[in-house]
N, C-alpha and C. Protein backbone atom coordinates (compact mmCIF):
# COMPACT_ATOMS: atom_id res chain seq x y z
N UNK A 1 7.78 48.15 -18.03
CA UNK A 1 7.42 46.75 -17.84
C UNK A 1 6.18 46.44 -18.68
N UNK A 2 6.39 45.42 -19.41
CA UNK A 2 5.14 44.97 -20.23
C UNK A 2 4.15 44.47 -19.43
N UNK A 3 2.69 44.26 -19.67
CA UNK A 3 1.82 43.94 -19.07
C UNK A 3 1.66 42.55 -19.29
N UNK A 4 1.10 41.25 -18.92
CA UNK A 4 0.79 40.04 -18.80
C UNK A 4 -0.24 40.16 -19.44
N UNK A 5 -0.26 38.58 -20.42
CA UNK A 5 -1.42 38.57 -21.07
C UNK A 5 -2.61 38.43 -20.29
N UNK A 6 -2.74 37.96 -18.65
CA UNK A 6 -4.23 37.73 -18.00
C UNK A 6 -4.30 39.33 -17.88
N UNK A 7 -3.54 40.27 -17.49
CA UNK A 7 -3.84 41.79 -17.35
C UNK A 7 -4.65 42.81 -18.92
N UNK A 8 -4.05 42.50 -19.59
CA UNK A 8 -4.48 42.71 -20.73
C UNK A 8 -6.04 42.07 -20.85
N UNK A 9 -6.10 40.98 -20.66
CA UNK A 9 -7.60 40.40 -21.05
C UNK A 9 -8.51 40.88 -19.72
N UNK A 10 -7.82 40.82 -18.89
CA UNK A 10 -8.97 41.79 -17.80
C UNK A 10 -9.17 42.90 -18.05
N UNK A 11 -8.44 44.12 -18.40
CA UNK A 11 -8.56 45.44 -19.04
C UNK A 11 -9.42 45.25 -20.45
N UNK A 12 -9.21 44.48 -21.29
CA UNK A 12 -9.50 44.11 -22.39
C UNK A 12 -11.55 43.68 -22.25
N UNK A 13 -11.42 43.08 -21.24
CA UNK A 13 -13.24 42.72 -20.57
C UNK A 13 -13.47 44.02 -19.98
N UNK A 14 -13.31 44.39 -19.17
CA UNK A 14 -13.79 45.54 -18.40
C UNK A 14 -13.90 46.50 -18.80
N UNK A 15 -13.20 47.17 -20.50
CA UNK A 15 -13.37 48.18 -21.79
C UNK A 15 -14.38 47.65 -22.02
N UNK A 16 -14.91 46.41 -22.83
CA UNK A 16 -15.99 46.08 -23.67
C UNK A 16 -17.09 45.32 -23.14
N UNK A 17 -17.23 45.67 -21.59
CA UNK A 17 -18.32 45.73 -20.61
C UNK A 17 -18.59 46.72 -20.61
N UNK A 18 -18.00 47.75 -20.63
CA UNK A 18 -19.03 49.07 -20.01
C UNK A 18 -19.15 49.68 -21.37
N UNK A 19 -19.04 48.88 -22.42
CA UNK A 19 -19.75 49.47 -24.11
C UNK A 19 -21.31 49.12 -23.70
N UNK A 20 -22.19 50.93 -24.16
CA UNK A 20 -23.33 50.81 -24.31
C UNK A 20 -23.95 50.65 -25.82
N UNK A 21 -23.36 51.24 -26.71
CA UNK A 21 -23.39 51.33 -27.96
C UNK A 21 -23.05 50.20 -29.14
N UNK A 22 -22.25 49.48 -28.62
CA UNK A 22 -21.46 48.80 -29.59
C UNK A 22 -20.12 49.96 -30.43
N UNK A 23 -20.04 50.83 -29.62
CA UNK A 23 -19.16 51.97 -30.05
C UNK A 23 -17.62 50.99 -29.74
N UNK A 24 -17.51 50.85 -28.97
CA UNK A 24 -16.32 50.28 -28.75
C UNK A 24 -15.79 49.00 -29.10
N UNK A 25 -16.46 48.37 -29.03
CA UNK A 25 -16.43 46.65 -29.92
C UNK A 25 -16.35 46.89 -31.27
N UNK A 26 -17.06 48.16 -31.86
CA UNK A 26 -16.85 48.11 -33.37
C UNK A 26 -15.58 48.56 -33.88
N UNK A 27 -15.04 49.48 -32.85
CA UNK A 27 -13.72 50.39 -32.76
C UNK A 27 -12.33 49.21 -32.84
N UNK A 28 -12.34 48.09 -32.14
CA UNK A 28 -11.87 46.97 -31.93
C UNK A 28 -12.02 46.19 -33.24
N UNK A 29 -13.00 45.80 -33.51
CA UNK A 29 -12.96 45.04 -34.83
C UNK A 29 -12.31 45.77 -35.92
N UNK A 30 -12.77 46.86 -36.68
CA UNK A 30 -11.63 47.59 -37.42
C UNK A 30 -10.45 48.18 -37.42
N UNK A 31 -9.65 47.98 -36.13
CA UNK A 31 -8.52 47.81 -36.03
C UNK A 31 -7.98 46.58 -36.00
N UNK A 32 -8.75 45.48 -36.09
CA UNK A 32 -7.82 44.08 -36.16
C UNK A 32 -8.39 43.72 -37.43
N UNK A 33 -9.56 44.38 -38.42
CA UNK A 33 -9.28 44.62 -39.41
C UNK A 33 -8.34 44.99 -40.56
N UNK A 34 -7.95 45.99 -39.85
CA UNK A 34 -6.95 47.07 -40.75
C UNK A 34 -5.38 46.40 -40.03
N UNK A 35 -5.17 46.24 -38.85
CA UNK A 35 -4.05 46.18 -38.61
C UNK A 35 -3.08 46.99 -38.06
N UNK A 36 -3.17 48.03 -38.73
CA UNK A 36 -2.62 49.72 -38.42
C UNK A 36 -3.36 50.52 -39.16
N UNK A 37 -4.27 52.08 -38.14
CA UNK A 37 -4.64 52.68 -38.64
C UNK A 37 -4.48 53.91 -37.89
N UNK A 38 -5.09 55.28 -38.77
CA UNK A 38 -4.90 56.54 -38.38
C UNK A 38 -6.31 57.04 -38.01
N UNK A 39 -6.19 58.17 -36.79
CA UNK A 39 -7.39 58.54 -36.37
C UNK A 39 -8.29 58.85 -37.62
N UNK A 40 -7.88 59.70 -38.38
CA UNK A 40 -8.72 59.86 -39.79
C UNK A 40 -9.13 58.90 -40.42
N UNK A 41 -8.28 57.98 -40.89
CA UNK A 41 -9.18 56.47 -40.81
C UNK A 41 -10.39 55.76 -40.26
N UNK A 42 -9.82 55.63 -39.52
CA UNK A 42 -10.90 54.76 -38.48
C UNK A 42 -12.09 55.69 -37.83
N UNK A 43 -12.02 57.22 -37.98
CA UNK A 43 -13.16 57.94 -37.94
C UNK A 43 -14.23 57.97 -38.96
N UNK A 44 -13.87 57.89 -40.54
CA UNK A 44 -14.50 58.01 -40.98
C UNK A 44 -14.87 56.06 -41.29
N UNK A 45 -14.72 55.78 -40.70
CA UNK A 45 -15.46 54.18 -40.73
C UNK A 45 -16.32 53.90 -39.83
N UNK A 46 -16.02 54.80 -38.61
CA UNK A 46 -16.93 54.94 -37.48
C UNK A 46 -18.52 55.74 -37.89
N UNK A 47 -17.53 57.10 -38.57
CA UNK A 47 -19.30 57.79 -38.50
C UNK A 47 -20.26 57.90 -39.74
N UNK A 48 -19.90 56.20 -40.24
CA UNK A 48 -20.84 55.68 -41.15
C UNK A 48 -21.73 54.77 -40.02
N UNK A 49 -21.43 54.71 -39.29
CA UNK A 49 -22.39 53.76 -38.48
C UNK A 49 -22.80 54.43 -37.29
N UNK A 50 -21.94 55.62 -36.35
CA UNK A 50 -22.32 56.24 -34.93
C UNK A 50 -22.03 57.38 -35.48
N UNK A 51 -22.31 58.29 -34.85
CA UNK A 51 -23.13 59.94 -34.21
C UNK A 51 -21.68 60.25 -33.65
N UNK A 52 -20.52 59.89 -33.84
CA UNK A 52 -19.39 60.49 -32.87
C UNK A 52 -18.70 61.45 -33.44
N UNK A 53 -17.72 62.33 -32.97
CA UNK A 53 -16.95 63.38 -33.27
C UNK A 53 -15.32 62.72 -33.70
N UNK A 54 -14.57 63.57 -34.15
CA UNK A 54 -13.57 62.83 -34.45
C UNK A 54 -12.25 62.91 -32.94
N UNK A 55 -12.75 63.64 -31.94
CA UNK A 55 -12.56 63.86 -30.40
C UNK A 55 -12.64 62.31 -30.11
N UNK A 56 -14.00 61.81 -30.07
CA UNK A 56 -13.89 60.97 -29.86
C UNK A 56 -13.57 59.73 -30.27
N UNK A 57 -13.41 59.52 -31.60
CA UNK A 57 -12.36 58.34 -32.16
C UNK A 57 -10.96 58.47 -31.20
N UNK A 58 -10.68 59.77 -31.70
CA UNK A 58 -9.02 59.64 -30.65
C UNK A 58 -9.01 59.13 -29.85
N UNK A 59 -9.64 59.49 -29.03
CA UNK A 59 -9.77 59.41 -26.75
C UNK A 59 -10.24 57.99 -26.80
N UNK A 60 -10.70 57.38 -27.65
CA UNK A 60 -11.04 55.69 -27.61
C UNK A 60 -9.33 55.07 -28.41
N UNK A 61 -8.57 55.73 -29.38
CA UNK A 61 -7.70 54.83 -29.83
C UNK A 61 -6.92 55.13 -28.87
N UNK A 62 -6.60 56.57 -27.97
CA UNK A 62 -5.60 57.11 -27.01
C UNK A 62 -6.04 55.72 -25.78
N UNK A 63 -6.61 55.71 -25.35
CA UNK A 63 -6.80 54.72 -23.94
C UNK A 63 -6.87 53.03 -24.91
N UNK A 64 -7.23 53.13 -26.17
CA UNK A 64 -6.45 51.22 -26.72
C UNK A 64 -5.25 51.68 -26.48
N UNK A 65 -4.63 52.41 -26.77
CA UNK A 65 -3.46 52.11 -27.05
C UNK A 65 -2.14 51.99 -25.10
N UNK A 66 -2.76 53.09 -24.67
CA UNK A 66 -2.09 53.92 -23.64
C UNK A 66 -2.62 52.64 -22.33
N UNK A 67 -4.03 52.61 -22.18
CA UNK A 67 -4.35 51.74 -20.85
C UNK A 67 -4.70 50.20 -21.34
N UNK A 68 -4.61 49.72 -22.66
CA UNK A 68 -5.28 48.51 -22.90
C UNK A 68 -3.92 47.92 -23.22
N UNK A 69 -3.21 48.83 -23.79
CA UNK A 69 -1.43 48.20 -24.16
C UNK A 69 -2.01 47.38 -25.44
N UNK A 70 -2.84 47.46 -26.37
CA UNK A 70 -3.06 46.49 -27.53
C UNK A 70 -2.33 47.84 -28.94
N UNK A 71 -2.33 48.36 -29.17
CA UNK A 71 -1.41 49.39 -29.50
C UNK A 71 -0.57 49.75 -29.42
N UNK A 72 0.68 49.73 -30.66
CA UNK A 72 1.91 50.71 -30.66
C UNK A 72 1.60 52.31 -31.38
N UNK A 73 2.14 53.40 -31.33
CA UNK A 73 1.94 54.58 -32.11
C UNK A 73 3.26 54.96 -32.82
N UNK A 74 3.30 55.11 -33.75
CA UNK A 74 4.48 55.60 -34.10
C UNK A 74 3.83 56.65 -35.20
N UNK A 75 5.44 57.69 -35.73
CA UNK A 75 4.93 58.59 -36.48
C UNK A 75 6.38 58.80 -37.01
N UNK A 76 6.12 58.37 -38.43
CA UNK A 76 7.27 58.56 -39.66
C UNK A 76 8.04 59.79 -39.32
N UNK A 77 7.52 61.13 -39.53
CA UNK A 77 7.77 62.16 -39.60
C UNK A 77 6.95 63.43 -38.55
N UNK A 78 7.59 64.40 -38.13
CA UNK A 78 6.41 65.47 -37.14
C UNK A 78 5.60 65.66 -37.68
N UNK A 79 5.44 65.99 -39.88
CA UNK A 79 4.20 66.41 -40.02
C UNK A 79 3.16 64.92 -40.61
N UNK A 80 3.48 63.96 -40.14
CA UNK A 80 2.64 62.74 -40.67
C UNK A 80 1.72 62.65 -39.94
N UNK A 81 0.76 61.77 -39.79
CA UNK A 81 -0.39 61.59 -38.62
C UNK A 81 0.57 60.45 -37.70
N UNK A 82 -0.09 60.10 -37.00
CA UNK A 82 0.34 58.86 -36.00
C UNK A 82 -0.30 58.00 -36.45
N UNK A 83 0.34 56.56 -36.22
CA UNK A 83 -0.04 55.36 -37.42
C UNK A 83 -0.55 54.37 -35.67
N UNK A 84 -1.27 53.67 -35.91
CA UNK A 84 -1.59 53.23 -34.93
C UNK A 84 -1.20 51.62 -35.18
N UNK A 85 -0.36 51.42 -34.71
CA UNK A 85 -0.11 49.19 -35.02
C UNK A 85 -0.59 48.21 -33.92
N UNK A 86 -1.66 47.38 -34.50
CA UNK A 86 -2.10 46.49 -33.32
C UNK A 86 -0.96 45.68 -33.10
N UNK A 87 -0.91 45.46 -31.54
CA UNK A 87 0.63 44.08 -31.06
C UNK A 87 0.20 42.88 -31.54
N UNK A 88 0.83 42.18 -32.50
CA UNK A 88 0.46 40.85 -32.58
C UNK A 88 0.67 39.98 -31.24
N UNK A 89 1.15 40.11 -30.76
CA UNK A 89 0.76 39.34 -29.62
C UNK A 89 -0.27 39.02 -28.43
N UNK A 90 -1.13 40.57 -28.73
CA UNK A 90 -2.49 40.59 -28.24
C UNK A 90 -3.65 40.59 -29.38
N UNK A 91 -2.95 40.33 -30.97
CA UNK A 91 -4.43 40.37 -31.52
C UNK A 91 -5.59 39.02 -30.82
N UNK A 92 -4.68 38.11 -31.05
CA UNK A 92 -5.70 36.97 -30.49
C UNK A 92 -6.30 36.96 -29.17
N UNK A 93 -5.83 37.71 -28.39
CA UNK A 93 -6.72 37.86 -27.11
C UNK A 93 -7.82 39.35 -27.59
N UNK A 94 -7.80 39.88 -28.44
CA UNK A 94 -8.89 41.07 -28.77
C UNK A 94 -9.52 40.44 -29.55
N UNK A 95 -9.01 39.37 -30.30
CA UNK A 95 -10.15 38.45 -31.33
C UNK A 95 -11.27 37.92 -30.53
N UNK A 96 -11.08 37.23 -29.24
CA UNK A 96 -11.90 36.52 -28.34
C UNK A 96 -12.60 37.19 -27.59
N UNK A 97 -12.21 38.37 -27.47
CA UNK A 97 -12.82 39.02 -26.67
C UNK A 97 -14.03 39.51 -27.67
N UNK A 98 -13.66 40.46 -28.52
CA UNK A 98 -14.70 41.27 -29.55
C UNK A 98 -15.95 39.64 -30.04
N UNK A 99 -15.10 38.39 -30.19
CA UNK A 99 -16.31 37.42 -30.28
C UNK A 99 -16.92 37.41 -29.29
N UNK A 100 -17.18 37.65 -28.03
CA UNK A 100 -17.67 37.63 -26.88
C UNK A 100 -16.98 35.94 -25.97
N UNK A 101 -16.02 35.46 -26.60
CA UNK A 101 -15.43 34.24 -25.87
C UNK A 101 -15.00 34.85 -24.66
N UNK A 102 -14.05 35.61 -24.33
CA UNK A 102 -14.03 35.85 -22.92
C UNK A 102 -14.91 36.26 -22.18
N UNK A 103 -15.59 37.39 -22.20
CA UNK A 103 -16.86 37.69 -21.41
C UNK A 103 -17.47 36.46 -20.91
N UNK A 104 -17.52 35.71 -21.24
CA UNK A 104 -18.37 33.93 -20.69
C UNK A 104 -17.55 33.31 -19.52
N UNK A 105 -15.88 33.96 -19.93
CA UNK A 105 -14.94 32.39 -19.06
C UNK A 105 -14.72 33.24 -17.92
């Protein structure tokens, strides 16, 4: 069963509330940057700006994808990486959010 867009934007607030860093809001913006990306990707875009491991890029795209539902994963082949695709149907509710528009309403 798919999740509802008010479920999504409550999961979607309550992820980028308990960001102390800006680790996670930034994690968010370069994926609706990119569109679809790979942990190797989006790690090394991360640790130009944070102190993180590439452990932890995963375990942040594993729970977008798995508990936030703003993520599909797919993987061409067994030896490819996993490609990560934002749902267009929730980019615009992660757009508002990462602006801080929901957090307010």
């Amino acid at each position: 069963m798919k999740p509802s867009e008010p479920e999504i934007r409550k999961r979607l607030i309550r992820f980028l509330d308990q960001d102390q860093d800006g680790l996670r809001k930034f994690v968010i913006q370069q994926i609706l940057e990119a569109g679809e990306i790979t942990v190797a990707s989006l790690h090394c875009s991360v640790k130009e700006r944070f102190a993180v491991s590439r452990r932890v890029v995963a375990s942040l795209i594993g729970y977008i994808c798995s508990s936030l539902g703003l993520l599909r994963a797919h993987r061409s082949s067994y030896r490819s990486p996993i490609v990560y695709v934002l749902r267009e149907e929730y980019a615009e509710i992660a757009r508002y959010a990462v602006s801080g528009a929901l957090s307010k309403a």
